[in-house]
Protein backbone atom coordinates (compact mmCIF):
# COMPACT_ATOMS: atom_id res chain seq x y z
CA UNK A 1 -67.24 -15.92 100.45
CA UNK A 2 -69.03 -12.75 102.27
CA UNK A 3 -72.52 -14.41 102.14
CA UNK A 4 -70.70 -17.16 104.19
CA UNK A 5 -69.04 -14.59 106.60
CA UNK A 6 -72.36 -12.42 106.82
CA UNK A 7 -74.16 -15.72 107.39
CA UNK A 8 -71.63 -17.28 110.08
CA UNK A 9 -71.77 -13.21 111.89
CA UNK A 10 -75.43 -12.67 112.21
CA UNK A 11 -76.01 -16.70 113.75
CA UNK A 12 -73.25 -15.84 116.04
CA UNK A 13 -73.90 -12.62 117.26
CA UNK A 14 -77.56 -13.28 117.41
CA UNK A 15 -77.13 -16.45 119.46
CA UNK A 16 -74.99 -14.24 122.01
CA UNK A 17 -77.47 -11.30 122.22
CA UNK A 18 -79.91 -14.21 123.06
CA UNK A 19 -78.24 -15.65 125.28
CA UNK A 20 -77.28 -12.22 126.84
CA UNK A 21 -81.05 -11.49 127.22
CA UNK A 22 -81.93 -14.81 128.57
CA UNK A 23 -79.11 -14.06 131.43
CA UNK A 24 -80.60 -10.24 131.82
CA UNK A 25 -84.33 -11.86 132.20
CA UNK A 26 -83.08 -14.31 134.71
CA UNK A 27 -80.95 -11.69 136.44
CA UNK A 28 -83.62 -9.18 136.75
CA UNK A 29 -85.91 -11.57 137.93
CA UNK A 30 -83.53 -12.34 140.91
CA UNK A 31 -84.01 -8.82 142.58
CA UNK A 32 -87.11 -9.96 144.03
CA UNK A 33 -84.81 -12.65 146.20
CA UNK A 34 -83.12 -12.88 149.09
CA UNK A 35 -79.19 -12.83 149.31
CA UNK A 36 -79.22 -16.83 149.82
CA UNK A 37 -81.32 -16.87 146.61
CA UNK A 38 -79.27 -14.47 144.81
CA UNK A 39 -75.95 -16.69 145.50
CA UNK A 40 -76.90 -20.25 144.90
CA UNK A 41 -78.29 -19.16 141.68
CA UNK A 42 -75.18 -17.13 141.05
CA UNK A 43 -73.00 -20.25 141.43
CA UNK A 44 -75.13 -22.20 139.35
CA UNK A 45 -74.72 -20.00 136.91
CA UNK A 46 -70.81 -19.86 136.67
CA UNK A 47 -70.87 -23.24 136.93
CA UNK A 48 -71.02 -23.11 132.58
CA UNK A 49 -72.97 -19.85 131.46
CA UNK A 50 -69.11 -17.99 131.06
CA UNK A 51 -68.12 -21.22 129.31
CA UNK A 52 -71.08 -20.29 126.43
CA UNK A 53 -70.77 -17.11 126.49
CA UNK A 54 -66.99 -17.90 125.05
CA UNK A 55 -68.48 -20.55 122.42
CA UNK A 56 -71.12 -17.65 120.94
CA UNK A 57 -69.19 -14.02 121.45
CA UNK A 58 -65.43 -15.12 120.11
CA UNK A 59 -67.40 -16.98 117.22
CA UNK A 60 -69.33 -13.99 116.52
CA UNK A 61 -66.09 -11.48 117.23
CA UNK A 62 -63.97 -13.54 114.18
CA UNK A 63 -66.90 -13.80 112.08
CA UNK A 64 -67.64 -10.16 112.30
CA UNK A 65 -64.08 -9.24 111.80
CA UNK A 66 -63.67 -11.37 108.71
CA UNK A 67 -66.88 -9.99 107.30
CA UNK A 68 -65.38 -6.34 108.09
CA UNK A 69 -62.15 -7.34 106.24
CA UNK A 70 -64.34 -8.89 103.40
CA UNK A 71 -66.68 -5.74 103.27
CA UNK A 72 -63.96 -3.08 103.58
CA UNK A 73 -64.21 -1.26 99.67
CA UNK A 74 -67.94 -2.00 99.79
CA UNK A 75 -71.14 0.13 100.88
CA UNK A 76 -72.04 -2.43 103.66
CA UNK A 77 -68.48 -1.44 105.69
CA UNK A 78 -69.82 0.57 108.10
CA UNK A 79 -72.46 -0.88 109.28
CA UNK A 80 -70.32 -4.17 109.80
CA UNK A 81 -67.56 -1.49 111.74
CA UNK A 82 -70.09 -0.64 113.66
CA UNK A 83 -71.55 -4.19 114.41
CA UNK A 84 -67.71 -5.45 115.21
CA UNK A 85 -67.13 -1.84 117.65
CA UNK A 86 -70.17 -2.98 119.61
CA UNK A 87 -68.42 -6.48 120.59
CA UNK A 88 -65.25 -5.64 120.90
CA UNK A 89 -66.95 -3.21 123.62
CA UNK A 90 -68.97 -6.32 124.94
CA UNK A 91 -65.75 -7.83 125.26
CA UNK A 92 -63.80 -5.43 126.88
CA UNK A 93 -66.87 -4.52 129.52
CA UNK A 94 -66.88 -8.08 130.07
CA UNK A 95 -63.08 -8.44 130.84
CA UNK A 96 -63.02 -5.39 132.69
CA UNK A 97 -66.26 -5.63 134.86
CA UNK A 98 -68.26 -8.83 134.62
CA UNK A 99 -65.27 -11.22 134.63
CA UNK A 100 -63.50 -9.86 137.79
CA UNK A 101 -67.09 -10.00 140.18
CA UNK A 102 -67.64 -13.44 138.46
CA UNK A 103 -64.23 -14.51 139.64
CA UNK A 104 -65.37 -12.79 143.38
CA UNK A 105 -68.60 -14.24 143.45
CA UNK A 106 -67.25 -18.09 142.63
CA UNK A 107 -65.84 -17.62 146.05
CA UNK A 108 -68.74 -16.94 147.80
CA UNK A 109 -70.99 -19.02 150.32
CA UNK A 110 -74.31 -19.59 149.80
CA UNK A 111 -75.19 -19.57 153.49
CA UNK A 112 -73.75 -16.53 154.55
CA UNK A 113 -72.68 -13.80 151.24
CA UNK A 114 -70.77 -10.96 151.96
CA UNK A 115 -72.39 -8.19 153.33
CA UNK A 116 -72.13 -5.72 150.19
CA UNK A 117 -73.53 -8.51 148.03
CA UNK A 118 -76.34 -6.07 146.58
CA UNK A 119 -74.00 -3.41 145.48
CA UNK A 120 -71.87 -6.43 143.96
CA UNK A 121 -74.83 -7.66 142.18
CA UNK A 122 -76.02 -4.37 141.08
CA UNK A 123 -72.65 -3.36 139.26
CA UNK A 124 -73.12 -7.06 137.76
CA UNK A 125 -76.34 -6.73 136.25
CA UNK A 126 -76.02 -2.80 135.22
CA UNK A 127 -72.61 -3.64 133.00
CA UNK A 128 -74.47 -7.12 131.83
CA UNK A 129 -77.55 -4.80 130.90
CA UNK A 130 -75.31 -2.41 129.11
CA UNK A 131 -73.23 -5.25 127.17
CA UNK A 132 -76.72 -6.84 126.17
CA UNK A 133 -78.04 -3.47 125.04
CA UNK A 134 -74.87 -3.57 122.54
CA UNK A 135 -75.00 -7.11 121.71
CA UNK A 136 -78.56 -6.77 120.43
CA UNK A 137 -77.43 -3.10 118.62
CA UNK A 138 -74.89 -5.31 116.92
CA UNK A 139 -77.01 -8.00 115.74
CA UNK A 140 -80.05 -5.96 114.46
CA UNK A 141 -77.34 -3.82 112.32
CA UNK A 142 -75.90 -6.85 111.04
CA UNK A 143 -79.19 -8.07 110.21
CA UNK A 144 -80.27 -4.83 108.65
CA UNK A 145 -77.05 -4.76 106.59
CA UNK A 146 -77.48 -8.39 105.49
CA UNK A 147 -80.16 -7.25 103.05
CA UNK A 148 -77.98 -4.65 100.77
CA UNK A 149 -76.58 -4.65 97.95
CA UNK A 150 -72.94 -5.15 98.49
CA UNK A 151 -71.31 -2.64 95.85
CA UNK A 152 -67.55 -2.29 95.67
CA UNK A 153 -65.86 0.90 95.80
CA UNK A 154 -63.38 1.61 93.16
CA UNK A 155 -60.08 2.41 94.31
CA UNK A 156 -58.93 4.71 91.76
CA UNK A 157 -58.29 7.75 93.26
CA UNK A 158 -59.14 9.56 89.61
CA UNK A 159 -62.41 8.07 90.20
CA UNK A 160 -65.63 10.50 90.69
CA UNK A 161 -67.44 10.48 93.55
CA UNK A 162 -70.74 9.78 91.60
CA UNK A 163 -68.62 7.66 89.51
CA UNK A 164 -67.81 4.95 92.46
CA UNK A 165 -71.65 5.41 94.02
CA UNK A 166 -72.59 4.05 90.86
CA UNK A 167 -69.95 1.24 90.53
């Protein structure tokens, strides 16, 4: 059942880190545009980019968790802690920063933004940078656990340390 859970974590989490860094190419690519630019493209992407970035980061958030729970008395548990940590950070940087200027910028008119709309955009695109920096932190240590060994730990507490490396 782990090889299924490790499986079903690194597809997810590595289809959201790419799709984060898609979005963080595009975005960065915007600077070089106007304000008129910078919104219509905006709005084009809320029209369905939050909508996939549901379908790939709660997939990868349950699969991650349920490969935590399934590698908890194993060697392979912290690096799948670790992996989990990083979204639940994405997530909470997203609900707390990314969400709330999305919600803003829906609102805004192509024609004529609001005149702080560079500030807006650069808070956007620094806590989108940092969330894709984690995303891809928490696929490539997913990936590099993936390889292990999976070794239980015993859970005798009479049990040597050497003892329960070797088990």
């Amino acid at each position: 059942m782990t090889k299924y859970a490790r499986f079903a974590s690194l597809v997810c989490a590595g289809l959201f880190a790419g799709f984060l860094t898609s979005v963080l190419v595009l975005e960065l690519s915007l600077r070089g545009f106007d304000s008129t630019v910078y919104t219509q493209v905006r709005l084009v992407e809320l029209d369905s980019l939050d909508k996939l970035a549901v379908a790939t980061l709660l997939p990868a958030l349950i699969a991650t968790a349920v490969l935590a729970y399934q590698t908890y008395r194993t060697n392979t548990r912290w690096p799948t802690v670790a992996a989990l940590a990083l979204l639940v950070f994405v997530l909470g940087l997203t609900l707390i920063v990314n969400l709330p200027i999305n919600s803003d910028q829906l609102h805004w008119n192509a024609q004529s933004p609001p005149s702080d709309w560079t500030d807006v955009r650069d808070r956007w695109q620094i806590a989108h940078a940092v969330r894709t920096v984690a995303a891809v932190l928490a696929f490539a240590v997913l990936a590099l656990a993936a390889p292990l060994p999976c070794t239980r730990r015993s859970s005798s507490p009479n049990t040597s340390r050497r003892d329960r490396l070797r088990a």
